[in-house]
C-alpha atoms as a PDB file:
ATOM      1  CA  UNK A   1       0.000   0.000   0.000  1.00  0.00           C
ATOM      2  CA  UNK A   2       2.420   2.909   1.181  1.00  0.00           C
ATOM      3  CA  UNK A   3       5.786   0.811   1.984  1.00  0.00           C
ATOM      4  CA  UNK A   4       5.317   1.728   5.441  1.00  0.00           C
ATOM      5  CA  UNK A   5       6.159  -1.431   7.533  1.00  0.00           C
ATOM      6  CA  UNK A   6       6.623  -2.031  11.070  1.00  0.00           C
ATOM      7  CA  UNK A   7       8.146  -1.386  13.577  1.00  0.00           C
ATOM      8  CA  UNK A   8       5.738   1.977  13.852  1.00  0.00           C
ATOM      9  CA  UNK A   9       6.199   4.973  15.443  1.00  0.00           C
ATOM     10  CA  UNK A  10       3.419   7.347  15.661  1.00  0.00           C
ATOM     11  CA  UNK A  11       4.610   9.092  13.065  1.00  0.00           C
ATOM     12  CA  UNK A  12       4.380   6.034  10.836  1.00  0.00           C
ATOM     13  CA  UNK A  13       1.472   4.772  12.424  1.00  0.00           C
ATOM     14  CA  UNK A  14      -0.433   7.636  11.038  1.00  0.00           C
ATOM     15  CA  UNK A  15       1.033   8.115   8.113  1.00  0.00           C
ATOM     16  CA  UNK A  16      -0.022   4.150   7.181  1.00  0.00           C
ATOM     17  CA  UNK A  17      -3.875   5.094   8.512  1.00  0.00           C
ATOM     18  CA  UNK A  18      -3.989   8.152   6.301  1.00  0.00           C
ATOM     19  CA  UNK A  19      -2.648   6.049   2.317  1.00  0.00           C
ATOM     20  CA  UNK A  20      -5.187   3.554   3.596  1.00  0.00           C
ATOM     21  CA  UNK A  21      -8.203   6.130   3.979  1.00  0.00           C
ATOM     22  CA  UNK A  22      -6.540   7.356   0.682  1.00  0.00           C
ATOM     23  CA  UNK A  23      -6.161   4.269  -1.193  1.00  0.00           C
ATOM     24  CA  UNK A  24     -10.002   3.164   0.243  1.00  0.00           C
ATOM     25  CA  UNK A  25     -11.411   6.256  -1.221  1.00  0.00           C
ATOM     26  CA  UNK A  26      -9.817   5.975  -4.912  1.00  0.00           C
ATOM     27  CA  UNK A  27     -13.161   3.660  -4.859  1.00  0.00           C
ATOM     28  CA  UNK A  28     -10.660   1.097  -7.212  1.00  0.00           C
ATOM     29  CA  UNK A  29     -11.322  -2.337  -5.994  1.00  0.00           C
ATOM     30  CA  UNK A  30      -8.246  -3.845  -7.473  1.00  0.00           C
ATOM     31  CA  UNK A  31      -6.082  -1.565  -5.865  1.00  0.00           C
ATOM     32  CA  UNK A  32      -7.329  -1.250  -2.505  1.00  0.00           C
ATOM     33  CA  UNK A  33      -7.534  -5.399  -2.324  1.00  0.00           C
ATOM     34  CA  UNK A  34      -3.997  -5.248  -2.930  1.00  0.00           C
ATOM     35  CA  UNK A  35      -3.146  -3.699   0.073  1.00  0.00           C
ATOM     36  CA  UNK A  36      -4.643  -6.879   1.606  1.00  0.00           C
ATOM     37  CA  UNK A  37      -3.538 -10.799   1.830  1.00  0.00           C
ATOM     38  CA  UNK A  38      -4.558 -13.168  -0.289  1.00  0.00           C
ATOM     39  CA  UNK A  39      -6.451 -14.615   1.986  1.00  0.00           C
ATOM     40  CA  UNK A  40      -8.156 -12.084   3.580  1.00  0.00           C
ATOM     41  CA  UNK A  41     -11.279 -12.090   5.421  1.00  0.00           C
ATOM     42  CA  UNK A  42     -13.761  -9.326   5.958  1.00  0.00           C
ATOM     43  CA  UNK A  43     -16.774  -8.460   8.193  1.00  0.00           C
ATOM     44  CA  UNK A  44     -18.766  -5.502   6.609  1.00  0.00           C
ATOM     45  CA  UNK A  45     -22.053  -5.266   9.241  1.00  0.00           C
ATOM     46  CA  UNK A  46     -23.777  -8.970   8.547  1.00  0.00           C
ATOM     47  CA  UNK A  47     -22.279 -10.281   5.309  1.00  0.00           C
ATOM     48  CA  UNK A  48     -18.534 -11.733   5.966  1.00  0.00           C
ATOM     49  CA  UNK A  49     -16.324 -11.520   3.315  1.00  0.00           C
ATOM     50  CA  UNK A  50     -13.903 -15.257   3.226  1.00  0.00           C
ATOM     51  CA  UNK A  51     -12.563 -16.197   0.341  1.00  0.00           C
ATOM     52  CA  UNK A  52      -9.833 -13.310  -0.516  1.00  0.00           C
ATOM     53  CA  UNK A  53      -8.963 -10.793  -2.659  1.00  0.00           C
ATOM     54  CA  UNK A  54     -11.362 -11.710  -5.671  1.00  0.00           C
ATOM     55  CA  UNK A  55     -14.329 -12.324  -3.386  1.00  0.00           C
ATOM     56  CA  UNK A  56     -13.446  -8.267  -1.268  1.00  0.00           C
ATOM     57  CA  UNK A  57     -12.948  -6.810  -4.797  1.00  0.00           C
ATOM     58  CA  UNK A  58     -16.303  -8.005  -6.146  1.00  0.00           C
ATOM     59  CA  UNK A  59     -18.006  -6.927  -2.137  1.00  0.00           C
ATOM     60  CA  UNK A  60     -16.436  -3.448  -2.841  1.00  0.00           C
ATOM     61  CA  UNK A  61     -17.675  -2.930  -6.597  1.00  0.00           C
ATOM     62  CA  UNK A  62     -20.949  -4.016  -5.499  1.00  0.00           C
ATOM     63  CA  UNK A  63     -20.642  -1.702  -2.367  1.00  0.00           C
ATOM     64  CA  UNK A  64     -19.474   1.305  -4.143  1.00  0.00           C
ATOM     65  CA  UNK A  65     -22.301   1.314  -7.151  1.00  0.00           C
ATOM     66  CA  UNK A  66     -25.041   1.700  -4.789  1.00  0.00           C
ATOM     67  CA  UNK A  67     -23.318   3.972  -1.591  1.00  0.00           C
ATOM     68  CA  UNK A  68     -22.174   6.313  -4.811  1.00  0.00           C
ATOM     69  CA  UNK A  69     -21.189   9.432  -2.011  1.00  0.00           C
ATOM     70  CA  UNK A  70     -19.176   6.743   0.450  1.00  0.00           C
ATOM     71  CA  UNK A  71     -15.734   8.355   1.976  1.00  0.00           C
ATOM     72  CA  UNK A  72     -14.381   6.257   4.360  1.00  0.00           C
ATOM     73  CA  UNK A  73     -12.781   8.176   7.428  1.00  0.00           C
ATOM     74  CA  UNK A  74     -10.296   6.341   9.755  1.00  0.00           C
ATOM     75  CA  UNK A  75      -9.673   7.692  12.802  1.00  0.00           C
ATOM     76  CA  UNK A  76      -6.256   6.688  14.637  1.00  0.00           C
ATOM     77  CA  UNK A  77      -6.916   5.633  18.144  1.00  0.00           C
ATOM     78  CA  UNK A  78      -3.002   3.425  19.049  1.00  0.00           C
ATOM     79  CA  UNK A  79      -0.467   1.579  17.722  1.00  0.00           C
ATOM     80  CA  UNK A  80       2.387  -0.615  19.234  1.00  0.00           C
ATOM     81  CA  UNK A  81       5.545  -1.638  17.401  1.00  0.00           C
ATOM     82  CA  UNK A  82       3.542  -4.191  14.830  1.00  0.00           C
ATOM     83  CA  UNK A  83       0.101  -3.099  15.180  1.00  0.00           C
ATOM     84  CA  UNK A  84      -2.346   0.164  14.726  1.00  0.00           C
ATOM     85  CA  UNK A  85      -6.174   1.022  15.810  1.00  0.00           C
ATOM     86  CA  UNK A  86      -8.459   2.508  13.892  1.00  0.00           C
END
C-alpha cells in the first residue's frame, strides 16, 4: 500500500492510517484489495467476506455502485511496534 512497515512509530502509524483512507477512497477495488492478503477475510455489518482478494474486490464494486457518495474516514486511536487502531 504505502511501503510503510513495522516497527511503527506514531509518526508512521499515522502516516499508514492516512494512504489507507486514501487508497479506500480511490473507490478502485483492485487496488485497494492489494493492500490486503490473499487470503483475507472481511466483516462488513452482517455479510462476511472469506474467500480473498477476488471475493473483497467483487463486495467493494458491489458496495461502491449503490453507496455512490461513500468516503471512508479512519480515525487513529493506538499503535504498538507491529500493530495500529483505527
Amino acid at each position: 500500500m504505502s511501503g510503510i512497515k513495522p516497527p511503527f512509530t506514531a509518526a508512521t502509524a499515522l502516516q499508514k492510517v492516512k494512504a489507507a483512507q486514501n487508497l479506500w477512497n480511490t473507490r478502485d477495488p483492485a487496488s485497494v484489495v492489494q493492500a490486503y492478503a490473499l487470503d483475507t477475510i472481511w466483516r462488513n455489518r452482517d455479510q462476511f467476506i472469506r474467500r480473498g482478494r477476488d471475493e473483497a474486490a467483487a463486495f467493494l464494486t458491489k458496495k461502491w455502485t449503490y453507496e455512490g457518495d461513500y468516503r471512508l474516514r479512519k480515525e487513529f486511536f493506538a499503535f504498538t511496534d507491529n500493530k495500529i487502531a483505527v
